[in-house]
C-alpha atoms as a PDB file:
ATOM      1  CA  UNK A   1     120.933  28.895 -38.940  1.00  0.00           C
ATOM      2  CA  UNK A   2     124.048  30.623 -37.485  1.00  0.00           C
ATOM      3  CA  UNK A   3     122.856  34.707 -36.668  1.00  0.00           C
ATOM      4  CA  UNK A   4     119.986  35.650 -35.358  1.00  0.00           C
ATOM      5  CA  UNK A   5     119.688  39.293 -35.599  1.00  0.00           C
ATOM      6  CA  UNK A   6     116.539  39.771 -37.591  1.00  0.00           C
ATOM      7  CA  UNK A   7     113.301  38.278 -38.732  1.00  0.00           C
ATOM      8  CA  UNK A   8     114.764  37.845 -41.975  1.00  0.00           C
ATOM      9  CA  UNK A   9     116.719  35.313 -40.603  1.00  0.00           C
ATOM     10  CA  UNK A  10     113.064  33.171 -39.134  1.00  0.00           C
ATOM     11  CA  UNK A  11     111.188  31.468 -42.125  1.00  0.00           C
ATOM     12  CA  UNK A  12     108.046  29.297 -40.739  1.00  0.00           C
ATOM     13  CA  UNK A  13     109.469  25.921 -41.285  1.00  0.00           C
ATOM     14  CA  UNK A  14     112.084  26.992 -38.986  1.00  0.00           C
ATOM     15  CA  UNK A  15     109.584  28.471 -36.285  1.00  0.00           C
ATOM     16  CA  UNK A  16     107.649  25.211 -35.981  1.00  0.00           C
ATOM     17  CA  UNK A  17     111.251  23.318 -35.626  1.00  0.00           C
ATOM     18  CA  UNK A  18     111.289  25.589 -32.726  1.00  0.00           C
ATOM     19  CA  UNK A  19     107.946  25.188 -31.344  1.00  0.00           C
ATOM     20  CA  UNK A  20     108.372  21.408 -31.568  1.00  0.00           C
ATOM     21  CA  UNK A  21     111.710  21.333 -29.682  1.00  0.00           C
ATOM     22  CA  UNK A  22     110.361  23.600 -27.305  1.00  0.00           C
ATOM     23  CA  UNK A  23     107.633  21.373 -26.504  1.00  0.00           C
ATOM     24  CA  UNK A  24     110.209  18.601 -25.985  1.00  0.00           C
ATOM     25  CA  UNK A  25     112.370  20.651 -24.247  1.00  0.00           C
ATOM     26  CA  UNK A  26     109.344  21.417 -21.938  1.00  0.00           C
ATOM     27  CA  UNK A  27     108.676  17.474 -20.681  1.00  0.00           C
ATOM     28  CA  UNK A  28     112.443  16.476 -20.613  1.00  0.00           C
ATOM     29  CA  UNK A  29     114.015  15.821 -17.376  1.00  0.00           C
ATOM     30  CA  UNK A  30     116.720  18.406 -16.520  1.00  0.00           C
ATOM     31  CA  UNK A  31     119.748  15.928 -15.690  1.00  0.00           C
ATOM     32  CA  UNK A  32     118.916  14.930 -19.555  1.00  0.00           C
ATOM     33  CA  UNK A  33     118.740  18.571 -20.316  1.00  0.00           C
ATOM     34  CA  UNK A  34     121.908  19.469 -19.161  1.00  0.00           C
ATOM     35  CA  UNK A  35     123.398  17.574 -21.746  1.00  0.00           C
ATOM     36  CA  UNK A  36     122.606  19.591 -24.802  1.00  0.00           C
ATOM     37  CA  UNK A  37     125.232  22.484 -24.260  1.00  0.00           C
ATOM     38  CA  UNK A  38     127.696  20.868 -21.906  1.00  0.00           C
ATOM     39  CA  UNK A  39     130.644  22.640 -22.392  1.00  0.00           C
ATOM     40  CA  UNK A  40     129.608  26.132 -24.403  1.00  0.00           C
ATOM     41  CA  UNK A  41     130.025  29.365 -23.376  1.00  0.00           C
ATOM     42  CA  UNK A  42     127.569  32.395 -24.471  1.00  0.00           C
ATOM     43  CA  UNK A  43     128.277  35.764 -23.823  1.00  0.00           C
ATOM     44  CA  UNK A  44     125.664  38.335 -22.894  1.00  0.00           C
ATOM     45  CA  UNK A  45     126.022  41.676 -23.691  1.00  0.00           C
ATOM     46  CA  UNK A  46     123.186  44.507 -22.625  1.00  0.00           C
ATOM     47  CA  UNK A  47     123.355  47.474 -23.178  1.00  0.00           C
ATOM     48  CA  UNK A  48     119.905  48.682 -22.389  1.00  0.00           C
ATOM     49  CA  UNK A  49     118.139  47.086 -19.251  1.00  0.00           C
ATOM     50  CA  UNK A  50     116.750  44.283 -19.456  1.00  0.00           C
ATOM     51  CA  UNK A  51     114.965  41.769 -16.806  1.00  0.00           C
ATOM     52  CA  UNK A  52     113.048  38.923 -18.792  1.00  0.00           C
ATOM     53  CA  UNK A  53     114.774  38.464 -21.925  1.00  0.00           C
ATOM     54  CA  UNK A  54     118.542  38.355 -20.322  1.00  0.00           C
ATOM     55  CA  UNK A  55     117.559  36.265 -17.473  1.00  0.00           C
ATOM     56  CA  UNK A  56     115.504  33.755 -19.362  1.00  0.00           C
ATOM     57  CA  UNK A  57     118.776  33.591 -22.094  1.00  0.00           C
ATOM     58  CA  UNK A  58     121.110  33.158 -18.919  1.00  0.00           C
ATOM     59  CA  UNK A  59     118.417  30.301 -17.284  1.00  0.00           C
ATOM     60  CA  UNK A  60     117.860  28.817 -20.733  1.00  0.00           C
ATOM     61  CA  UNK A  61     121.780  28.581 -21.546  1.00  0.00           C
ATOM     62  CA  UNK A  62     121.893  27.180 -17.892  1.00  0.00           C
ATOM     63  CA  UNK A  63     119.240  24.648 -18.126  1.00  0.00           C
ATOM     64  CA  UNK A  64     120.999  23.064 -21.514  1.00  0.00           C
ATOM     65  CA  UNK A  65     124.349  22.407 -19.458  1.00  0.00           C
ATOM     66  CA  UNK A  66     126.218  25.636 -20.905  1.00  0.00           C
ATOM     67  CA  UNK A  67     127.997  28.207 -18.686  1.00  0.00           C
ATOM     68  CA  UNK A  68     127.113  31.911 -19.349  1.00  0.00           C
ATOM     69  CA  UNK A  69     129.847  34.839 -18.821  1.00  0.00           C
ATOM     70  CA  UNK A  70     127.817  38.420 -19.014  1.00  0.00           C
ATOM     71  CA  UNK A  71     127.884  42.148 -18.824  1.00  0.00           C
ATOM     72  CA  UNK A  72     124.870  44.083 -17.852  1.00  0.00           C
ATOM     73  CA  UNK A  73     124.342  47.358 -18.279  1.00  0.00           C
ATOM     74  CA  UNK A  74     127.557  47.416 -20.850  1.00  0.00           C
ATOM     75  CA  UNK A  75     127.220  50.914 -22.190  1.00  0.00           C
ATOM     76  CA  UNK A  76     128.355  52.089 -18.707  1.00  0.00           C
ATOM     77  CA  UNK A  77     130.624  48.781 -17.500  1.00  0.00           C
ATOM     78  CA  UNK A  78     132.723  48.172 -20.658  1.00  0.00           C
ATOM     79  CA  UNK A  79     134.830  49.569 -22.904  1.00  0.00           C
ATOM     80  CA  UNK A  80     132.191  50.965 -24.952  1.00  0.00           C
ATOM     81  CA  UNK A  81     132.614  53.748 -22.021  1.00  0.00           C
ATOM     82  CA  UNK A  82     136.295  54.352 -23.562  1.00  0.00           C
ATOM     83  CA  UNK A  83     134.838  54.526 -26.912  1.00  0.00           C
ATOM     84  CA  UNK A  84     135.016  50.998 -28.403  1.00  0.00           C
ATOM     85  CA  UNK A  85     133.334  50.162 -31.383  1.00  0.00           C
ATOM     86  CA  UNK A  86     130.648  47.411 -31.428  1.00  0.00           C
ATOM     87  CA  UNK A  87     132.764  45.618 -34.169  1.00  0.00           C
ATOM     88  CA  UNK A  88     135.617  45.241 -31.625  1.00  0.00           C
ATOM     89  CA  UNK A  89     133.364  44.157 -29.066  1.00  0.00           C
ATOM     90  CA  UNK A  90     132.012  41.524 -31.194  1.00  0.00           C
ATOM     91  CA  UNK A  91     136.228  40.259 -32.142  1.00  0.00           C
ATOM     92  CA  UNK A  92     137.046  40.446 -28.668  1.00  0.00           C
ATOM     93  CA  UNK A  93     134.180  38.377 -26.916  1.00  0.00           C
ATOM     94  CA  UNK A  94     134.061  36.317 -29.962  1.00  0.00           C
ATOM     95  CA  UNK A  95     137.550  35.219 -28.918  1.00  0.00           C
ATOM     96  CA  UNK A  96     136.259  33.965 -25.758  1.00  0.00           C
ATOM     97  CA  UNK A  97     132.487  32.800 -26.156  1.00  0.00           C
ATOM     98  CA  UNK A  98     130.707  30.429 -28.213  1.00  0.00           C
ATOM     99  CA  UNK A  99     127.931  32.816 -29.345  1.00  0.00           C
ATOM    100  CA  UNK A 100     126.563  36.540 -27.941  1.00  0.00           C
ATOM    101  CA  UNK A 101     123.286  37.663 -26.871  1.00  0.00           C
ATOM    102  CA  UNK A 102     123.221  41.478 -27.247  1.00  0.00           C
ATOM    103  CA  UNK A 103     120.600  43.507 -26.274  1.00  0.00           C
ATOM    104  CA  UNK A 104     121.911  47.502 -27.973  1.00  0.00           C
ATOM    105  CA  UNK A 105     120.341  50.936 -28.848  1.00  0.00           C
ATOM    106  CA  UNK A 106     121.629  51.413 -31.751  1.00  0.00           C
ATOM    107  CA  UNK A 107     120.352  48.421 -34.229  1.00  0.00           C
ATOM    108  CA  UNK A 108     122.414  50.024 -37.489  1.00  0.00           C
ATOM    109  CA  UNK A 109     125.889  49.880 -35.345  1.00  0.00           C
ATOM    110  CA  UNK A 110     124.346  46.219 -34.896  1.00  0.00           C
ATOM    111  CA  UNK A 111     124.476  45.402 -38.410  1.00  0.00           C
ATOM    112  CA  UNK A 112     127.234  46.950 -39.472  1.00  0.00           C
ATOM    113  CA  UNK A 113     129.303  45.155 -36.777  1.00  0.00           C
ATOM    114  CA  UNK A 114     127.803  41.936 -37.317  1.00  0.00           C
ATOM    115  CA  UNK A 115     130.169  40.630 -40.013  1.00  0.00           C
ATOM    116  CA  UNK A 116     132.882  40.828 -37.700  1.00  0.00           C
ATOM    117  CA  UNK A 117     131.614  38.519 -35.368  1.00  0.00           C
ATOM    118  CA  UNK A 118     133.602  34.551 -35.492  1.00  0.00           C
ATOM    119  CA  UNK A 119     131.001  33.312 -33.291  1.00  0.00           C
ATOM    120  CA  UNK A 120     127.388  33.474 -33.533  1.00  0.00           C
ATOM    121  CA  UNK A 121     125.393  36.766 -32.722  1.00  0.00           C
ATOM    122  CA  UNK A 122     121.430  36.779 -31.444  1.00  0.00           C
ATOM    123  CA  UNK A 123     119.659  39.818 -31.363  1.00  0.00           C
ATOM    124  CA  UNK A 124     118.217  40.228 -27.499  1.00  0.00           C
ATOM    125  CA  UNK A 125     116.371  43.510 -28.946  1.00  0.00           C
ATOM    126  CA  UNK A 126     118.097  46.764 -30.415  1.00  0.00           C
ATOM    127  CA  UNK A 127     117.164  50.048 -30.328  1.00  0.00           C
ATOM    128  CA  UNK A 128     113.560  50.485 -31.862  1.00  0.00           C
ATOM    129  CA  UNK A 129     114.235  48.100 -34.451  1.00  0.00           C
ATOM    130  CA  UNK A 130     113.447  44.645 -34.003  1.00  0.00           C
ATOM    131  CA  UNK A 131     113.666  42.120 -31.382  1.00  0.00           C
ATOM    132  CA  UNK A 132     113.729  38.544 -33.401  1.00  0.00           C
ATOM    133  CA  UNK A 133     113.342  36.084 -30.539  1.00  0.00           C
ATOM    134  CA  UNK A 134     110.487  37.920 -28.660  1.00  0.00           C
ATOM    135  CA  UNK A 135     108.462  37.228 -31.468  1.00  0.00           C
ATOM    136  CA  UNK A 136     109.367  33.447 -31.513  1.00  0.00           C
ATOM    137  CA  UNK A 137     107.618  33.666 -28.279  1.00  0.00           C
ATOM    138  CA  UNK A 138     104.683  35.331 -29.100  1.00  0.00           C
ATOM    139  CA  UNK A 139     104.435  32.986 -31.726  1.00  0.00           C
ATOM    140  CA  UNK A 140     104.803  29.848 -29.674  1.00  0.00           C
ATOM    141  CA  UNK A 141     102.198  31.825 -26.849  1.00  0.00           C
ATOM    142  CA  UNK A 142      99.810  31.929 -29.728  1.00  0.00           C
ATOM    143  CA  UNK A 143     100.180  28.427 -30.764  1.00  0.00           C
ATOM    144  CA  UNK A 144     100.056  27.135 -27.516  1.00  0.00           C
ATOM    145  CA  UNK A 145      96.814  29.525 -26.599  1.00  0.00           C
ATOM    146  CA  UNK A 146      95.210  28.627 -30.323  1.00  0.00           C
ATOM    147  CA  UNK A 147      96.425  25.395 -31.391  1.00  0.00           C
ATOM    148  CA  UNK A 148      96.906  27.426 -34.591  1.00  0.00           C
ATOM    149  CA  UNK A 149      98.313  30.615 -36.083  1.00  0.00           C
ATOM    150  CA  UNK A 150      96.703  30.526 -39.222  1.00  0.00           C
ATOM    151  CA  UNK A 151      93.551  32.548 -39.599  1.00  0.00           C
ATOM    152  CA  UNK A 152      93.751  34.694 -36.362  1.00  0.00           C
ATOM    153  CA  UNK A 153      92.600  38.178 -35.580  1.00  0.00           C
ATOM    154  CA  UNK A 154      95.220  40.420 -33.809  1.00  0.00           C
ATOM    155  CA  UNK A 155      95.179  43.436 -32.521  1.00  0.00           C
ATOM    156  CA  UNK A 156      98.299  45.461 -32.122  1.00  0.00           C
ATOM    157  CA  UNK A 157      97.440  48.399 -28.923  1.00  0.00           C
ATOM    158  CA  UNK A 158      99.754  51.384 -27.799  1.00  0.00           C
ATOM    159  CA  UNK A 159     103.645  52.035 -28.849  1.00  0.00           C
ATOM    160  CA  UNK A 160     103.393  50.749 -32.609  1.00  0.00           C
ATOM    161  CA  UNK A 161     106.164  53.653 -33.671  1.00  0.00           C
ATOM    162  CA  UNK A 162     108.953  52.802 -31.118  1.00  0.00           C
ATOM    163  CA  UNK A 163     107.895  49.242 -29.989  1.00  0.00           C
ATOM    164  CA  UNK A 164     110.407  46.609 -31.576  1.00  0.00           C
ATOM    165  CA  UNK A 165     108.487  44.014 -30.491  1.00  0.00           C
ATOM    166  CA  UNK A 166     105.412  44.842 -32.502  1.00  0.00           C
ATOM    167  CA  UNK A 167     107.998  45.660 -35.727  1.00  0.00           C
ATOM    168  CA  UNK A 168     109.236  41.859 -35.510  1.00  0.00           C
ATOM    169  CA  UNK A 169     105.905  40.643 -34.722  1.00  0.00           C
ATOM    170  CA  UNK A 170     103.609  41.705 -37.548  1.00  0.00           C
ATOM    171  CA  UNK A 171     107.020  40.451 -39.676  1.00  0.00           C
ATOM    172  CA  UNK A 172     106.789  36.941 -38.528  1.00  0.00           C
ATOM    173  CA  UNK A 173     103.172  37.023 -38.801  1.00  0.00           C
ATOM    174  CA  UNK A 174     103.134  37.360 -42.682  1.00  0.00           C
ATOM    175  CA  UNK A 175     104.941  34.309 -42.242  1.00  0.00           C
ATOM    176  CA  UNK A 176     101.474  32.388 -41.787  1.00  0.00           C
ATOM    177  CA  UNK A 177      98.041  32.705 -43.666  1.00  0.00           C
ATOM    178  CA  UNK A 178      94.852  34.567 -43.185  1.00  0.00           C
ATOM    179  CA  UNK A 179      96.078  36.746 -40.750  1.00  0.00           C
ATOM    180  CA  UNK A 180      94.044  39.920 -40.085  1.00  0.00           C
ATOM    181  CA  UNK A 181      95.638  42.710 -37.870  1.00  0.00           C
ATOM    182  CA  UNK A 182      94.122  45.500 -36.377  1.00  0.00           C
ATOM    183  CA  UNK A 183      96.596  48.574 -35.706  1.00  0.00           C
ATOM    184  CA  UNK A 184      95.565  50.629 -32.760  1.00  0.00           C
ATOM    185  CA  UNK A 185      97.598  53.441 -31.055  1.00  0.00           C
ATOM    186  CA  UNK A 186      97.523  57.575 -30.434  1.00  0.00           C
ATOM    187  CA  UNK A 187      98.469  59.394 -33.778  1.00  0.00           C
ATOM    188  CA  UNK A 188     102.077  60.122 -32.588  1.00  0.00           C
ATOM    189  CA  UNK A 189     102.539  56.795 -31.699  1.00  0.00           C
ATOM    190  CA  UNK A 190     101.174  54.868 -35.377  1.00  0.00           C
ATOM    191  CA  UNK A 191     103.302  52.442 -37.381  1.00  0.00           C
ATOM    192  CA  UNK A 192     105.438  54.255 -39.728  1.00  0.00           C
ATOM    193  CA  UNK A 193     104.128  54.496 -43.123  1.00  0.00           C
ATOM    194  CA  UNK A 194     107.373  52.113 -44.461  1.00  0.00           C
ATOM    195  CA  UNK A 195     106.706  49.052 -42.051  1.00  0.00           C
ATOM    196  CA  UNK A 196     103.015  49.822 -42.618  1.00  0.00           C
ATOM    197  CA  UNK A 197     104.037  49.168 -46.454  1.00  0.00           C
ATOM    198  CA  UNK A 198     106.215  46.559 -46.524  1.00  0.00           C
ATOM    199  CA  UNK A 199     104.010  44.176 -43.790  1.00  0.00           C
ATOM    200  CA  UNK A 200     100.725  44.918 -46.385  1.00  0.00           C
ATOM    201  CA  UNK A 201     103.642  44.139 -49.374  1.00  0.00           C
ATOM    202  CA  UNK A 202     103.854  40.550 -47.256  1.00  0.00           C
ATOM    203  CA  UNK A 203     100.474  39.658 -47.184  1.00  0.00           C
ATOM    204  CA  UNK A 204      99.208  40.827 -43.913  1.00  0.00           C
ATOM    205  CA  UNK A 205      95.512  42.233 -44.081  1.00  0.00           C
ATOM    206  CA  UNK A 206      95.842  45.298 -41.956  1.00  0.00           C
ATOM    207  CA  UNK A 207      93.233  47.770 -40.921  1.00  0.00           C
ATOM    208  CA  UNK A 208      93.607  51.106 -38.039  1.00  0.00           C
ATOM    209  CA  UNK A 209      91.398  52.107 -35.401  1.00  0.00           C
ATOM    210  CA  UNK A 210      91.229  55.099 -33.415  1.00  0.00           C
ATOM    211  CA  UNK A 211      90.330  53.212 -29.929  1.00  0.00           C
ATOM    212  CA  UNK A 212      90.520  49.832 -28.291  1.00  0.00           C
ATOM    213  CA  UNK A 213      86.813  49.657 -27.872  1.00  0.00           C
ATOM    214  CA  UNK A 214      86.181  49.928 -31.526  1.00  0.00           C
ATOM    215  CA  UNK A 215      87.554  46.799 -32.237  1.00  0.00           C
ATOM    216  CA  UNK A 216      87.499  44.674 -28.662  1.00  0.00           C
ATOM    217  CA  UNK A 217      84.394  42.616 -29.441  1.00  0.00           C
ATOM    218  CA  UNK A 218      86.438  41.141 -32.659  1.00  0.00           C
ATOM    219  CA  UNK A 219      89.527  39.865 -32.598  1.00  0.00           C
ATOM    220  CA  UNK A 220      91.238  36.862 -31.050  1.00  0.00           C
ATOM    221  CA  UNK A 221      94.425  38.543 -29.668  1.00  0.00           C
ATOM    222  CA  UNK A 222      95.232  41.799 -28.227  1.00  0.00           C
ATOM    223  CA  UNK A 223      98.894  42.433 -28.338  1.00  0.00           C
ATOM    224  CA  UNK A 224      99.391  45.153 -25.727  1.00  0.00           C
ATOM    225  CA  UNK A 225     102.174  47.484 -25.319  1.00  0.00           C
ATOM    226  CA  UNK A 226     103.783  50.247 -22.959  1.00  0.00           C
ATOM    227  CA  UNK A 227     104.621  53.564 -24.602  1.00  0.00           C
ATOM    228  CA  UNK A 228     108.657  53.632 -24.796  1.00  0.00           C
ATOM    229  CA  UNK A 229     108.913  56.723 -23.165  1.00  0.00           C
ATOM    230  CA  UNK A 230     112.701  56.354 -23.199  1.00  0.00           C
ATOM    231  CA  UNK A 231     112.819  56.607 -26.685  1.00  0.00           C
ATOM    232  CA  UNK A 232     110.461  59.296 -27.601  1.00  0.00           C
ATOM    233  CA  UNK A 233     111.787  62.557 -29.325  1.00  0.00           C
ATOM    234  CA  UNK A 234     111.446  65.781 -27.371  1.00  0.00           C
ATOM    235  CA  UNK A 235     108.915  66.973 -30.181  1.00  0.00           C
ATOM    236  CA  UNK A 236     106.185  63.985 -29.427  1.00  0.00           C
ATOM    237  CA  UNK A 237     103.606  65.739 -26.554  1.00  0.00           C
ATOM    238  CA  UNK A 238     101.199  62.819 -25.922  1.00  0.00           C
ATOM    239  CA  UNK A 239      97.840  64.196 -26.142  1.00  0.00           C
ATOM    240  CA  UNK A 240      95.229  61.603 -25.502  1.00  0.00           C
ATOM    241  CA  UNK A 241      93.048  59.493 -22.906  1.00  0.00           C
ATOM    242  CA  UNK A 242      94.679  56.969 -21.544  1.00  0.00           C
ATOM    243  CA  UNK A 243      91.516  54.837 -21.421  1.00  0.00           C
ATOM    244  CA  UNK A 244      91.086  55.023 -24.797  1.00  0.00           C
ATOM    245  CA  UNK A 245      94.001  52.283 -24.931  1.00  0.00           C
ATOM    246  CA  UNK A 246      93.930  50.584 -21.305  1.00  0.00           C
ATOM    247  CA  UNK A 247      92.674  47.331 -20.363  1.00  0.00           C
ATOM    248  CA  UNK A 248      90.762  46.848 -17.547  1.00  0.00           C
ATOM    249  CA  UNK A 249      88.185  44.157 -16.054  1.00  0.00           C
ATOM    250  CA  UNK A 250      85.180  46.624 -17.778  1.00  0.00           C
ATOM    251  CA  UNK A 251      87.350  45.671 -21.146  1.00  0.00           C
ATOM    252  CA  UNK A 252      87.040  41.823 -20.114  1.00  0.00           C
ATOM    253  CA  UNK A 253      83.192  42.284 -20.742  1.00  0.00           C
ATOM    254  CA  UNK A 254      83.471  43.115 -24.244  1.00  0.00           C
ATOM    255  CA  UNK A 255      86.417  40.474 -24.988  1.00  0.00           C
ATOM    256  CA  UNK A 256      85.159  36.894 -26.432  1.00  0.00           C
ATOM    257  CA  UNK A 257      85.656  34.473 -23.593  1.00  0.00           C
ATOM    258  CA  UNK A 258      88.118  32.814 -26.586  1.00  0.00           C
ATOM    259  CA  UNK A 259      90.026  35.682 -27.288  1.00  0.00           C
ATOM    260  CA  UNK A 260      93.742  35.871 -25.350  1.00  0.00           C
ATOM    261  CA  UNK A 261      95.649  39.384 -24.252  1.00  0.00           C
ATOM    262  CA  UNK A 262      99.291  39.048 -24.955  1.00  0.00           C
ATOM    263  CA  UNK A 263     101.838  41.578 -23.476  1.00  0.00           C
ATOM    264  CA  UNK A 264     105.872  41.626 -24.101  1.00  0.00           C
ATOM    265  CA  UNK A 265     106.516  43.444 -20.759  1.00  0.00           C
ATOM    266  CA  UNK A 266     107.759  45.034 -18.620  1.00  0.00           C
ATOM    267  CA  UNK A 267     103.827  46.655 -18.597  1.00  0.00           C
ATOM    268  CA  UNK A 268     103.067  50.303 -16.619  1.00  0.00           C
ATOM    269  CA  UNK A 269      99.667  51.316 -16.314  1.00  0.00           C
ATOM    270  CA  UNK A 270      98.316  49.727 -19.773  1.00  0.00           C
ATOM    271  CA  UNK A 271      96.516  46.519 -18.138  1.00  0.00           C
ATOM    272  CA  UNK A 272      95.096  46.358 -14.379  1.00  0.00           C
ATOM    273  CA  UNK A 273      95.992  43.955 -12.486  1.00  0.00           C
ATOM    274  CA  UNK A 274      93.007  42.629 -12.097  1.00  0.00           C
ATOM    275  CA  UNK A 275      93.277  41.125 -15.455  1.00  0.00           C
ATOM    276  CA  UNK A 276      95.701  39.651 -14.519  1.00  0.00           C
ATOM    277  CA  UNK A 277      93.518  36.592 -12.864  1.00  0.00           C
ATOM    278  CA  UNK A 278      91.611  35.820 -16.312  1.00  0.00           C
ATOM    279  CA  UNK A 279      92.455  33.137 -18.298  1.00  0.00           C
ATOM    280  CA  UNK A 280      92.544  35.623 -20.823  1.00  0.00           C
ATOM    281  CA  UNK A 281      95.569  36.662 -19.380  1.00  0.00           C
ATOM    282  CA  UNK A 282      98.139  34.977 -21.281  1.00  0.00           C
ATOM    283  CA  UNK A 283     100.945  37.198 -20.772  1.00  0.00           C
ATOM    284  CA  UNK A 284     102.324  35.615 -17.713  1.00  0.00           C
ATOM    285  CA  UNK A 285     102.417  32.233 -19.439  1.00  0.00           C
ATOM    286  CA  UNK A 286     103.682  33.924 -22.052  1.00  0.00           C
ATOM    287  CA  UNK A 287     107.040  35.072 -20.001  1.00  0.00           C
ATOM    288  CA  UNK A 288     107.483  31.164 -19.375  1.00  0.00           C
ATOM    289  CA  UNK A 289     107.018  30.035 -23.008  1.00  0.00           C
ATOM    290  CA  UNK A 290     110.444  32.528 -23.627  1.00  0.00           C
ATOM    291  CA  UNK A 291     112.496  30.318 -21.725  1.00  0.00           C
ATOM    292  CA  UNK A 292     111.792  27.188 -23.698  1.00  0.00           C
ATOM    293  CA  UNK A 293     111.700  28.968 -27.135  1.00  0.00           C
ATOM    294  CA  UNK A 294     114.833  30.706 -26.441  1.00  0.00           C
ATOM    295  CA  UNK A 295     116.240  27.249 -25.418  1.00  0.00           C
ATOM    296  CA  UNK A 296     115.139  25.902 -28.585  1.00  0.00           C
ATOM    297  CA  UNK A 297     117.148  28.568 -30.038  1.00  0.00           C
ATOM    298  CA  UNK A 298     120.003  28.222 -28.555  1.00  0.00           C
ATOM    299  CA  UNK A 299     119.853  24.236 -29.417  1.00  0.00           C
ATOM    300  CA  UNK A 300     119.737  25.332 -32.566  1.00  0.00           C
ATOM    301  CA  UNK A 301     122.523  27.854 -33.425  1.00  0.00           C
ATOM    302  CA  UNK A 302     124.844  26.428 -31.280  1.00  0.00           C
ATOM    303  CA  UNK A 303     124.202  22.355 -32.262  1.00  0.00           C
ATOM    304  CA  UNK A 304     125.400  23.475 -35.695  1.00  0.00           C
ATOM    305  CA  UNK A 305     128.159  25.179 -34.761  1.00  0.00           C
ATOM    306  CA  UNK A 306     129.737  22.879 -32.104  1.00  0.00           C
ATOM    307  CA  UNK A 307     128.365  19.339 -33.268  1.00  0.00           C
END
């Protein structure tokens, strides 16, 4: 692969490569490690904070032998304050990195810069969109938790309108079979009807619920999410009971003692902390599972560019 900016750039023969090296990648000693990218340089480029998925790129790049040269919070402390276009951005870094990670708000500018790039470009989550290599991990979480991902039940809970992870999710999950997905959020906050279309057009058995407890006693995963309150339109008034979507240790009673609770953080209110103790819990060793995916990645895209 060289870009990865999109799910339509993962395939499943691909994703287990990925889970396989990860799981290598996982036992190897680091002084063997540091081997793998001796001598690169990636260039990280957020726009839009970010805590887990820039530091685990930066640690992952790290932990391979490669050197890392970054800009955080870029819409304020580059030239994209003067009024540079992404496309320049992406000539101009290109010049002096190996590949970018770019976390940015606006996921069309993305695209329509991404031919522009000489080096390769990986999508660290843009705008509502999509956010490719977050669902590598939740894959990898649910085929560490599962020994599978074939034939599970997931349940998709809070932000489904604005939450990219959830958009590049439910994409990668059509990717494997019998998959049955539960879609449960307020009204203002649903799946929109094309993504709704086009998942079902994949092969993805979906169903909608009103509440969390409809469906709790069911499924295998619940895929919890924060409401993205930074991107919601001035016209969107949420107007409904926060319980009706929180998980709690009175939820725990009601979950099968198989059934895991995933969560892409950074999480608010949506799950108590004292959840967080069950092994239930996965989302915690799910944060730890990004690293070696996204070293896997890396691996990837950049030992067919450089060897």
């Amino acid at each position: 692969m060289y870009h990865a900016v999109s799910t339509d750039d993962l395939n499943r023969p691909l994703i287990e490569r990925l889970i396989q090296m990860a799981e290598t990648f996982r036992t190897t000693p680091r002084h063997i490690l540091r081997a793998r990218l001796q001598g690169t340089l990636v260039a990280t480029l957020f726009y839009e904070p970010s805590t887990r998925t820039r530091l685990s790129f930066e640690a992952a790049v790290t932990r391979l032998g490669g050197n890392i040269v970054g800009a955080e919070n870029a819409r304020e402390n580059s030239s994209a304050k003067k009024g540079e276009s992404l496309a320049d951005v992406f000539r101009v870094v290109g010049a002096y990195a190996d590949a970018i990670v770019i976390r940015h708000q606006d996921e069309k500018e993305m695209a329509l810069a991404l031919p522009y790039s000489p080096v390769p470009i990986i999508n660290a989550g843009a705008g509502s969109g999509e956010h490719p290599t977050q669902s590598l991990l939740d894959i990898y979480t649910l085929w560490k938790e599962f020994g599978e991902v074939d034939g599970l039940s997931v349940c998709m809970v809070g932000d489904l309108r604005f939450g990219r992870t959830v958009h590049s999710l439910l994409r990668v999950l059509s990717f494997f079979q019998g998959i049955q997905v539960t879609l449960v959020s307020p009204p203002e906050l649903a799946l929109d009807d094309p993504l709704l279309e086009e998942i079902k057009g994949r092969g993805l058995s979906v169903e909608t619920k009103e509440r969390l407890d409809d469906v709790i006693g069911e499924v295998d995963v619940i895929y919890q999410t924060r409401i993205q309150r930074e991107r919601l339109p001035a016209e969107i008034h949420l107007s409904y009971a926060t319980e009706d979507y929180r998980i709690s240790a009175q939820t725990l009673e009601r979950l099968p003692s198989r059934s895991r609770i995933l969560h892409p953080l950074p999480r608010v209110n949506e799950i108590d902390p004292d959840v967080d103790t069950d092994e239930r819990a996965a989302y915690f060793r799910q944060v730890q599972n990004g690293l070696f995916i996204r070293m896997a990645l890396l691996d990837e895209i950049l030992g067919g560019v450089l060897r």
